[in-house]
Protein backbone atom coordinates (compact mmCIF):
# COMPACT_ATOMS: atom_id res chain seq x y z
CA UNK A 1 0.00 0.00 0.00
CA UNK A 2 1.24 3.47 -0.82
CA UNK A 3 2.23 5.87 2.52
CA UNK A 4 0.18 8.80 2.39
CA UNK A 5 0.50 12.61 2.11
CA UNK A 6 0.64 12.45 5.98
CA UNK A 7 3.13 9.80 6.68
CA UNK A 8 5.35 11.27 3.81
CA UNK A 9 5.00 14.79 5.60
CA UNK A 10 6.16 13.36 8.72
CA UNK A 11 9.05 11.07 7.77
CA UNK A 12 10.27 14.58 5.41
CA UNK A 13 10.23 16.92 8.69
CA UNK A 14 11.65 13.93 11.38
CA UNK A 15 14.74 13.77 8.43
CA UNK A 16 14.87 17.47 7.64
CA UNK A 17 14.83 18.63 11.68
CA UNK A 18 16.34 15.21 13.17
CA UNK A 19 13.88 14.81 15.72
CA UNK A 20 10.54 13.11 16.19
CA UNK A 21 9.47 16.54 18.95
CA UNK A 22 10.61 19.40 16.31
CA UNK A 23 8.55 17.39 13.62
CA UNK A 24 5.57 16.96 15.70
CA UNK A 25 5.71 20.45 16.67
CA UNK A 26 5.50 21.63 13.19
CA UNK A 27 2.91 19.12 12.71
CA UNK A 28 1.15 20.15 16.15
CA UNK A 29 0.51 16.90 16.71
CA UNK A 30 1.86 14.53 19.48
CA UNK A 31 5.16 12.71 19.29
CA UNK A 32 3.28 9.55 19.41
CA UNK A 33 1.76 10.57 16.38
CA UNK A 34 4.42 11.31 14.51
CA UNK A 35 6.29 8.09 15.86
CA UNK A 36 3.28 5.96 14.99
CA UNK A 37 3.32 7.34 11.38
CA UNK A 38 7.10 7.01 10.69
CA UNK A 39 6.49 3.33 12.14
CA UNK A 40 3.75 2.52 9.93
CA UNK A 41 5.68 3.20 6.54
CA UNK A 42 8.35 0.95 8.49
CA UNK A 43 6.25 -1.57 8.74
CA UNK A 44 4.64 -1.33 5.31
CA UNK A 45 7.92 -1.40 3.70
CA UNK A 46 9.62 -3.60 6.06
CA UNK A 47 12.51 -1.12 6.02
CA UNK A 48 13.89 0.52 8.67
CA UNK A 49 14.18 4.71 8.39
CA UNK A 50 15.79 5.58 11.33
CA UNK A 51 18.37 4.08 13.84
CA UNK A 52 17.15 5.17 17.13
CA UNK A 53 19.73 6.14 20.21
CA UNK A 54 18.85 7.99 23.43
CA UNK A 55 20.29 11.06 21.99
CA UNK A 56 19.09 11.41 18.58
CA UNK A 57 17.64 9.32 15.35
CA UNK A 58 20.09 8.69 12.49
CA UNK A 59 17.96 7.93 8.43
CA UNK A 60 19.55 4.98 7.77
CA UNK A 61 20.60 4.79 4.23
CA UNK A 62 16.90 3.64 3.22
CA UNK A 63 15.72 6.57 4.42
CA UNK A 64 18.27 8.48 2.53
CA UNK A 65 17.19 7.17 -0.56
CA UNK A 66 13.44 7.22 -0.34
CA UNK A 67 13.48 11.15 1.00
CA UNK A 68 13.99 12.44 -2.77
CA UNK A 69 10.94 10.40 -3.92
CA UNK A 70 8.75 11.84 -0.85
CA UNK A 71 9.61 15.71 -0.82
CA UNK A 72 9.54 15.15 -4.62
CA UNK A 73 5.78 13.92 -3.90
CA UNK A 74 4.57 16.36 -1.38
CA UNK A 75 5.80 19.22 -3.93
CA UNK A 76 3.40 17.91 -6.93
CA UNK A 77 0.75 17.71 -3.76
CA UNK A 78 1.62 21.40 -2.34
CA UNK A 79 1.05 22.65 -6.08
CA UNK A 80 -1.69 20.71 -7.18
CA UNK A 81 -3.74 22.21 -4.00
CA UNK A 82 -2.39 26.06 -4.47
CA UNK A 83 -3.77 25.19 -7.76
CA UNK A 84 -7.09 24.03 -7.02
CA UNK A 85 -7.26 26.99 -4.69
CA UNK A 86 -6.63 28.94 -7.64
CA UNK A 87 -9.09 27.77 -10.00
CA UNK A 88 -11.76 28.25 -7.02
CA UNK A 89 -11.03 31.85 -6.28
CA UNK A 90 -10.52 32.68 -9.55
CA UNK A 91 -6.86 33.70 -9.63
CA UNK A 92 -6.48 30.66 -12.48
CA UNK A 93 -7.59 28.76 -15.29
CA UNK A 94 -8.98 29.11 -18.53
CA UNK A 95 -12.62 29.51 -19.95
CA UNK A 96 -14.12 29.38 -23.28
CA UNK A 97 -16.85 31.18 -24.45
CA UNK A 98 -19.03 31.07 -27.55
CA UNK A 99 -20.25 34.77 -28.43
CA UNK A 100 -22.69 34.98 -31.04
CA UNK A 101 -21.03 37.71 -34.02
CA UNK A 102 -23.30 40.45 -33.04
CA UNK A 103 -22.49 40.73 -29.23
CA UNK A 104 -19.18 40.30 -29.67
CA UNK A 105 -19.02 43.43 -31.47
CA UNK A 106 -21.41 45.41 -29.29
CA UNK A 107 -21.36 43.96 -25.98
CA UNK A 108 -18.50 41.83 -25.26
CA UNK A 109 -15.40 44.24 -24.89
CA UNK A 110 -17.56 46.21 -21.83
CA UNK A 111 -18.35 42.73 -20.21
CA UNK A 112 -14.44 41.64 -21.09
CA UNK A 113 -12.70 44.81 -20.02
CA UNK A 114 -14.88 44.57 -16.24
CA UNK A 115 -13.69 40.96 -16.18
CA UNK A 116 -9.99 40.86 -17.03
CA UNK A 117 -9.71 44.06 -14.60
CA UNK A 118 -10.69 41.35 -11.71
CA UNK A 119 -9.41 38.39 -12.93
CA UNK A 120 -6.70 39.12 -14.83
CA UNK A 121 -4.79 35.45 -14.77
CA UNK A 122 -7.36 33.81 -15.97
CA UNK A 123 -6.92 33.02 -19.75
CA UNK A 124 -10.26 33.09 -22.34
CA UNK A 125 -10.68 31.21 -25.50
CA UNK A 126 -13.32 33.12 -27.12
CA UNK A 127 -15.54 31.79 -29.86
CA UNK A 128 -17.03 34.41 -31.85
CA UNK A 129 -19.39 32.33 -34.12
CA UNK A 130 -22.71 33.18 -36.34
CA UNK A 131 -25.98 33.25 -34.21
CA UNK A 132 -27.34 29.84 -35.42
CA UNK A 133 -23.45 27.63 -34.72
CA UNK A 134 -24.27 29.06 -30.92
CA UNK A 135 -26.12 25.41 -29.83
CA UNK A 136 -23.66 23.21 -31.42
CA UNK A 137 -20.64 24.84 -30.15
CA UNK A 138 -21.78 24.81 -26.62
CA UNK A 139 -23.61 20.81 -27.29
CA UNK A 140 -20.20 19.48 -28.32
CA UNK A 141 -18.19 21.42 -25.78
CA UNK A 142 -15.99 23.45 -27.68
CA UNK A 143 -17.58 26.25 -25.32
CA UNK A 144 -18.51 26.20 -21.72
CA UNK A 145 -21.27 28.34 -22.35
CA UNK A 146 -22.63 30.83 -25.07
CA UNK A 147 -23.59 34.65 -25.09
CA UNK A 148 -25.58 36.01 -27.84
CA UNK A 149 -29.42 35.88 -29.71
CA UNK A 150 -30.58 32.32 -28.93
CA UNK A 151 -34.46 31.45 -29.40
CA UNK A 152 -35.90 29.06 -26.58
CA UNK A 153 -36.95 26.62 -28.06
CA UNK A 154 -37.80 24.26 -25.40
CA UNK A 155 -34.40 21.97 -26.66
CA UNK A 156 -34.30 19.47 -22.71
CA UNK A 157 -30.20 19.62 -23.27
CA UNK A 158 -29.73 23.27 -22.80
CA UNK A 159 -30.70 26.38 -20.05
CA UNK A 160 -31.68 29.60 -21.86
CA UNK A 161 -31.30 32.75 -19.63
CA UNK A 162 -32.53 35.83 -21.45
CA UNK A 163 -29.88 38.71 -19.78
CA UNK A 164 -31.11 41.78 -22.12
CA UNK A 165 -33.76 42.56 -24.72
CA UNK A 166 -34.36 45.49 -27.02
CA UNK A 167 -36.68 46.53 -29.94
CA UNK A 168 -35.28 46.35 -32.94
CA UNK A 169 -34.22 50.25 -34.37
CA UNK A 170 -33.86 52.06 -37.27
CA UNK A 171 -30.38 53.18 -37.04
CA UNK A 172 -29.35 56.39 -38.85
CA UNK A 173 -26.93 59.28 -38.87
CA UNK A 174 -26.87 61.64 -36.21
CA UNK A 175 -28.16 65.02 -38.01
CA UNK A 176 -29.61 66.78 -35.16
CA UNK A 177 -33.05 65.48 -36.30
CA UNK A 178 -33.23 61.48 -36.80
CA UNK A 179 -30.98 60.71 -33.41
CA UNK A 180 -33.82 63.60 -31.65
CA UNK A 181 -36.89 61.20 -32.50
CA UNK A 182 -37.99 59.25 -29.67
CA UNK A 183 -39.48 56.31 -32.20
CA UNK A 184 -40.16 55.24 -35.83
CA UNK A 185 -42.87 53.18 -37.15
CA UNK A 186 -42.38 50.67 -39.55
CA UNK A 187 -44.85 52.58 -42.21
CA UNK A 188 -42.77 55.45 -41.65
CA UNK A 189 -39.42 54.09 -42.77
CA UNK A 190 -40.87 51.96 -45.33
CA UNK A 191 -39.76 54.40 -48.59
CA UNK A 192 -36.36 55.37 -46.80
CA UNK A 193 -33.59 52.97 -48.01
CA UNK A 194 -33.15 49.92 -45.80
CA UNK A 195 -30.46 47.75 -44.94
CA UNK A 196 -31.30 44.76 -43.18
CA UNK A 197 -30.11 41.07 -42.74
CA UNK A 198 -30.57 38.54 -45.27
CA UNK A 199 -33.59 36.16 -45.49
CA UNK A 200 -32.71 33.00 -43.32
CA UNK A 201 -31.00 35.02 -40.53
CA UNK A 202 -33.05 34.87 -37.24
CA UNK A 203 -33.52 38.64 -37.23
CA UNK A 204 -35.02 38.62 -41.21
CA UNK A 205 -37.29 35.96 -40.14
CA UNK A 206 -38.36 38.01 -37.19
CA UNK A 207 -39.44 40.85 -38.97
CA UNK A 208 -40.94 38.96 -42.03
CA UNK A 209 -43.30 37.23 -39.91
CA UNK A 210 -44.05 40.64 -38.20
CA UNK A 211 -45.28 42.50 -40.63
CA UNK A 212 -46.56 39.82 -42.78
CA UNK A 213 -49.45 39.54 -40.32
CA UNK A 214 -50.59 42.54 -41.21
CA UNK A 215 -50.22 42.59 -45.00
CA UNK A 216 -46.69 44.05 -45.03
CA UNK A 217 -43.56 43.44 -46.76
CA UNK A 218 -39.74 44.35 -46.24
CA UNK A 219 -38.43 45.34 -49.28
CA UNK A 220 -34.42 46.34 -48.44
CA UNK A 221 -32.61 48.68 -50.47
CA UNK A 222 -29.40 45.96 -49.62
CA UNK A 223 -29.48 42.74 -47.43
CA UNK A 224 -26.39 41.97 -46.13
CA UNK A 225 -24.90 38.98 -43.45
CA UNK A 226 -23.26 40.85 -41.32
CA UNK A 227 -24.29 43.71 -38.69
CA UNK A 228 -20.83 45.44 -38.79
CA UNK A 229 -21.51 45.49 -43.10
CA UNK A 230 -24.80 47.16 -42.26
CA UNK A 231 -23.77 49.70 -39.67
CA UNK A 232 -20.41 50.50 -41.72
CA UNK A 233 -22.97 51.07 -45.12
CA UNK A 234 -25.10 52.99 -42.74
CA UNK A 235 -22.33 55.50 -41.51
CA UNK A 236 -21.88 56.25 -44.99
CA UNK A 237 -24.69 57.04 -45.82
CA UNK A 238 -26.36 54.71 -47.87
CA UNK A 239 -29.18 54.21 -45.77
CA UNK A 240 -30.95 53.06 -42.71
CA UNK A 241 -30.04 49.75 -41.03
CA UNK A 242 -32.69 47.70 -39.18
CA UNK A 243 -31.17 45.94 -36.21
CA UNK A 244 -31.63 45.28 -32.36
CA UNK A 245 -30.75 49.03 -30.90
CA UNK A 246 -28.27 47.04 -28.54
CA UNK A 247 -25.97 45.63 -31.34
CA UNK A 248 -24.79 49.38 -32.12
CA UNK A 249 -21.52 49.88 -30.63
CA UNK A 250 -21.23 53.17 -29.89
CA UNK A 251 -17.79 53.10 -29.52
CA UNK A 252 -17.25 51.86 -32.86
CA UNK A 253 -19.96 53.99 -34.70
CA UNK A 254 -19.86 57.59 -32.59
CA UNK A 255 -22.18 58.68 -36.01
CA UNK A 256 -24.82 56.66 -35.62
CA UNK A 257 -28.03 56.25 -33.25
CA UNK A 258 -30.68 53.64 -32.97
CA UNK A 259 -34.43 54.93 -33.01
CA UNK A 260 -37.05 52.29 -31.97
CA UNK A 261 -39.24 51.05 -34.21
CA UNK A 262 -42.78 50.21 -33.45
CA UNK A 263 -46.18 49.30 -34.89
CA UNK A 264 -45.32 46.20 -34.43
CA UNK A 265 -42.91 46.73 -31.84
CA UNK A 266 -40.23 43.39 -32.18
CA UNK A 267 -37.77 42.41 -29.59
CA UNK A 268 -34.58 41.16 -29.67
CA UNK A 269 -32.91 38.98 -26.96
CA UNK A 270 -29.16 38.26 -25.48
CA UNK A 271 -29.27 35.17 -23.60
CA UNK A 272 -27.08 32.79 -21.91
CA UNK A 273 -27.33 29.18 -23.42
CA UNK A 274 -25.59 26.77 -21.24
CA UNK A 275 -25.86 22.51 -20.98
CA UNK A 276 -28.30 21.57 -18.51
CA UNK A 277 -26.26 18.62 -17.46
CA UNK A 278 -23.34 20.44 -17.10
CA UNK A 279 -22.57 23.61 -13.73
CA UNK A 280 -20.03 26.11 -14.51
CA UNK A 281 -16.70 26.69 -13.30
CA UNK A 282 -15.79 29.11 -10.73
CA UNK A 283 -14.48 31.45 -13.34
CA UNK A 284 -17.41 30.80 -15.98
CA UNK A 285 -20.07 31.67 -13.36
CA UNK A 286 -18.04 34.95 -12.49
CA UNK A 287 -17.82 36.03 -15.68
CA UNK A 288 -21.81 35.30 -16.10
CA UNK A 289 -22.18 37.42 -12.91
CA UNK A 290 -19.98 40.34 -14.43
CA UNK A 291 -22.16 40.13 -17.95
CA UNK A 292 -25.32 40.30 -15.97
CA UNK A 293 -24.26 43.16 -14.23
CA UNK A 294 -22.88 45.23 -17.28
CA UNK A 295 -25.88 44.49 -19.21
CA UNK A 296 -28.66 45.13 -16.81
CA UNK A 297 -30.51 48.30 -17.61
CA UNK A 298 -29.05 50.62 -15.27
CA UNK A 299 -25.54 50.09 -16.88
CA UNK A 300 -26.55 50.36 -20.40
């Protein structure tokens, strides 16, 4: 049978300090203790460790061979549990995240810059990936969890957290009159030249079965795949993109502002998609708690 992290502890300190009433003070244990432990990796090894005189204990050459081995041990011990301490107060580790395009652009570098301030040791392989790769990422666990538009739709493998939600906008130039309107109606913007997202995207989808219910139909000036294509075609004027009024970065696009559009008023969500089978680490839940924080509506 192997000695244990407690035997090897004590037969270390009885060589290190040459005496079985130093160790056990270091130890604060009893010498009986400590005796009994060195005697029991005696006896498990039938080997003797130490010659024993009235004056002192001598490691016998055994001993001198096998101490190596045990400090050796105790080291890989003594850093695999500063390690694990690590990973649980977050001063470790890595995490990976699957952002959906969109957020990543928008709303990832506020939620990253809080959490790299705080946990700056931690390492992050981020995912940015198209809306609809989100499940499969997360399913096959390239990601620990995912951040971005996700629909619920009642899949048993997965937890879907809604964090944020916004109408979708009509985003335009700031001229001193579109950013000063307070909202748009669809009917409104209809002859105005639209940008939006292609047919198939989540978003396109949205708004085609929208308006569709009362009669209407989207008819874009440009589709495109991308948000950043729309906003960038947008800031140059060539003509109003239709997107969730979160997924402007302001940063990015100081030019531009997002009006909400209403008559039928459509929401986007951000949600956290995450297995159901599966808890987060330490770091993965902080850096849910950070994103939950920097995107509730007092922060935004």
């Amino acid at each position: 049978m192997s000695p244990t992290l407690r035997q090897l502890e004590a037969l270390v300190l009885v060589y290190r300090l040459g005496s079985i009433t130093k160790a056990a003070a270091e130890l604060r244990v009893t010498q009986s203790a400590i005796s009994l432990l060195i005697r029991q990796i005696e006896e498990n090894f039938q080997l003797r460790l130490f010659e024993r005189t009235t004056r002192a204990l001598h490691p016998t050459a055994a001993c001198r061979e096998a101490i190596a081995a045990a400090e050796r041990i105790l080291a890989g011990a003594q850093g695999l549990s500063q390690r694990m301490r690590d990973l649980a107060e977050i001063k470790a580790g890595q995490i990976s995240i699957a952002v959906s395009a969109g957020f990543a652009s928008a709303l990832l570098p506020r939620v990253f810059a809080v959490f790299r301030s705080q946990h700056p040791d931690v390492r992050i392989d981020l995912r940015d990936v198209a809306p609809d790769e989100l499940l499969e990422v997360v399913m096959t666990g390239e990601a620990e969890f995912g951040l971005g538009s996700v629909e619920n739709d009642g899949i048993p493998e997965f937890k879907i957290e809604t964090l944020m939600q916004s109408p979708l906008s009509a985003i335009g130039i700031k001229d001193g009159r579109f950013d000063k309107q307070r909202r748009l109606t669809w009917d409104g913007i209809m002859r105005s030249n639209l940008i939006t997202m292609r047919h198939g995207t989540r978003i396109r989808r949205q708004i085609d079965e929208a308006l569709a219910q009362s009669g209407r139909t989207l008819n874009p000036a440009i589709e495109v795949n991308l948000i950043t294509t729309a906003l960038s075609l947008t800031a140059e004027g060539a003509g109003l993109s239709i997107l969730p009024g979160h997924m402007l970065p302001k940063a990015q696009f100081p030019t531009l502002a997002a009006v909400p559009l209403s008559q039928p008023t459509i929401y986007r969500h951000v949600s956290l998609l995450s297995r159901a089978d599966f808890g987060l680490s330490p770091a993965a839940q902080r850096f849910v708690e950070i994103a939950k924080a920097v995107l509730s509506p007092g922060r935004r």
